[in-house]
Protein backbone atom coordinates (compact mmCIF):
# COMPACT_ATOMS: atom_id res chain seq x y z
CA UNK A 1 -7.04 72.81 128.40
CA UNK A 2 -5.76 71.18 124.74
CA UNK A 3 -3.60 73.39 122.78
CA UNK A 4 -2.29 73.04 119.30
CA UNK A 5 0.73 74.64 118.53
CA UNK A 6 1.50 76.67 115.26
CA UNK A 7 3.84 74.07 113.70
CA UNK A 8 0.99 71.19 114.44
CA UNK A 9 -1.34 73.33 112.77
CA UNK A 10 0.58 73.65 109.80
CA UNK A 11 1.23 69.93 109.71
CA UNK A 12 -2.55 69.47 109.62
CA UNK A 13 -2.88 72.07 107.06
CA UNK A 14 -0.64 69.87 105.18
CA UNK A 15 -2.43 66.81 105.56
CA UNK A 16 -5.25 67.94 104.49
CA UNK A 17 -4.06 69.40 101.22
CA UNK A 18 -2.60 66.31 100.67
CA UNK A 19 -5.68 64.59 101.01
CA UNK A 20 -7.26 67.06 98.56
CA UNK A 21 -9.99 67.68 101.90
CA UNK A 22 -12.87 69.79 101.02
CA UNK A 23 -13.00 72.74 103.22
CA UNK A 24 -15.50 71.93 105.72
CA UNK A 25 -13.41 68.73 106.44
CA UNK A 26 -10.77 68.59 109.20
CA UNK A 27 -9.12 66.21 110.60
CA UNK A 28 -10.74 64.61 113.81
CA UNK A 29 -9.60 63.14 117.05
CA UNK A 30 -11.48 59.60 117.72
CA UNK A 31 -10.68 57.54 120.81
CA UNK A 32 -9.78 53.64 119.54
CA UNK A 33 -9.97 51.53 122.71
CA UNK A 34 -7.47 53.45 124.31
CA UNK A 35 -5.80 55.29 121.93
CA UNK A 36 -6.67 58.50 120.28
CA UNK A 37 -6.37 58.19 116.00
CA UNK A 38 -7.23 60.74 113.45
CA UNK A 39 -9.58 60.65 110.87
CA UNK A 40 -11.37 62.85 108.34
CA UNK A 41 -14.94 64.42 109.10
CA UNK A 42 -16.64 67.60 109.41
CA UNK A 43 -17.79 69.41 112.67
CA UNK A 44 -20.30 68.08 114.97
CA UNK A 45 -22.44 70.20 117.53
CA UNK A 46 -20.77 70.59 120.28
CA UNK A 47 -17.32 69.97 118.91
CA UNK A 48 -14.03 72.03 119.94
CA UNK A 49 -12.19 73.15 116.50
CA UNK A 50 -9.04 74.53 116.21
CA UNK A 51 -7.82 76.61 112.74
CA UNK A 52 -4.59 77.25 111.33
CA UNK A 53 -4.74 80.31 108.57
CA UNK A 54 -8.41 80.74 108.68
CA UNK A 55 -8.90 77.02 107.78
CA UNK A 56 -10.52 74.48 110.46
CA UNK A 57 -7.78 71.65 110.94
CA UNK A 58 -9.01 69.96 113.64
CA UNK A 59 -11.85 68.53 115.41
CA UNK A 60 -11.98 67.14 119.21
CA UNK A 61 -15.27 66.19 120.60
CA UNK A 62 -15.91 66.11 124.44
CA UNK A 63 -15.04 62.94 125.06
CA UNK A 64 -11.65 62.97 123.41
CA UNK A 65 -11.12 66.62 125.11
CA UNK A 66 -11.51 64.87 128.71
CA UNK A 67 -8.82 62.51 127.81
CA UNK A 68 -6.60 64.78 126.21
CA UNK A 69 -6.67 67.17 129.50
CA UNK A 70 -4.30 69.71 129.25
CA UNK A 71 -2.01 68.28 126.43
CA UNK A 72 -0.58 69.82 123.95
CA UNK A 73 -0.48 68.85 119.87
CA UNK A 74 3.14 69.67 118.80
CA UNK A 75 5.64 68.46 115.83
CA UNK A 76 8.38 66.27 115.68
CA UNK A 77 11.15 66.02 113.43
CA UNK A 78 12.00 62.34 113.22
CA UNK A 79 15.00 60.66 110.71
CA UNK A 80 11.93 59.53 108.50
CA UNK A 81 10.02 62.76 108.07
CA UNK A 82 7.91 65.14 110.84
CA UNK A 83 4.90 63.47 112.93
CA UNK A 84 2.55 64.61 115.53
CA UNK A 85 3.04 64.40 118.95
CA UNK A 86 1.05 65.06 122.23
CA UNK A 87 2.76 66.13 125.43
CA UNK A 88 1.48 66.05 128.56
C-alpha cells in the first residue's frame, strides 16, 4: 500500500500555497508513458487522497496506485533545495 510521509505532506502543502491552489485542488499523480508526474486537479470518484493538516494534498487514481505498489512518498534534502522522492 502507498504511503506519504509527514515531511512529503508538508512539501505538498507547500506547493500548493505556492501555487495559490484553491482548496479543493491537490496535487495529482498522472502516469506519462512510464513515468509518474504531478499535476494540479481536484478529486475524481474513485480516487485515493491523502491530507496533511486537514487539507487534501494529494490525489492517486487506481491506475497510478497499481504502479506505485507499496512505495512510499518521502523528502529529500538535495544541495539545490528539498524534492520528492518515492522509495520502493
Amino acid at each position: 500500500m502507498f504511503v506519504m510521509t509527514e515531511a512529503a505532506g508538508g512539501f505538498l502543502t507547500h506547493v500548493l500555497e505556492e501555487a495559490h491552489a484553491a482548496e479543493d485542488t491537490a496535487v495529482r499523480f498522472v502516469l506519462e508513458g512510464e513515468h509518474i508526474a504531478p499535476k494540479l486537479d481536484t478529486v475524481h470518484p474513485g480516487d485515493d487522497v491523502f491530507a496533511h493538516a486537514g487539507r487534501k494534498v494529494l490525489i492517486v487514481d487506481k491506475g497510478v496506485a497499481r504502479v506505485l505498489g507499496s512505495s512510499i512518498l518521502d523528502v529529500e534534502k538535495t544541495m539545490s533545495g528539498s524534492k520528492l522522492i518515492l522509495m520502493h
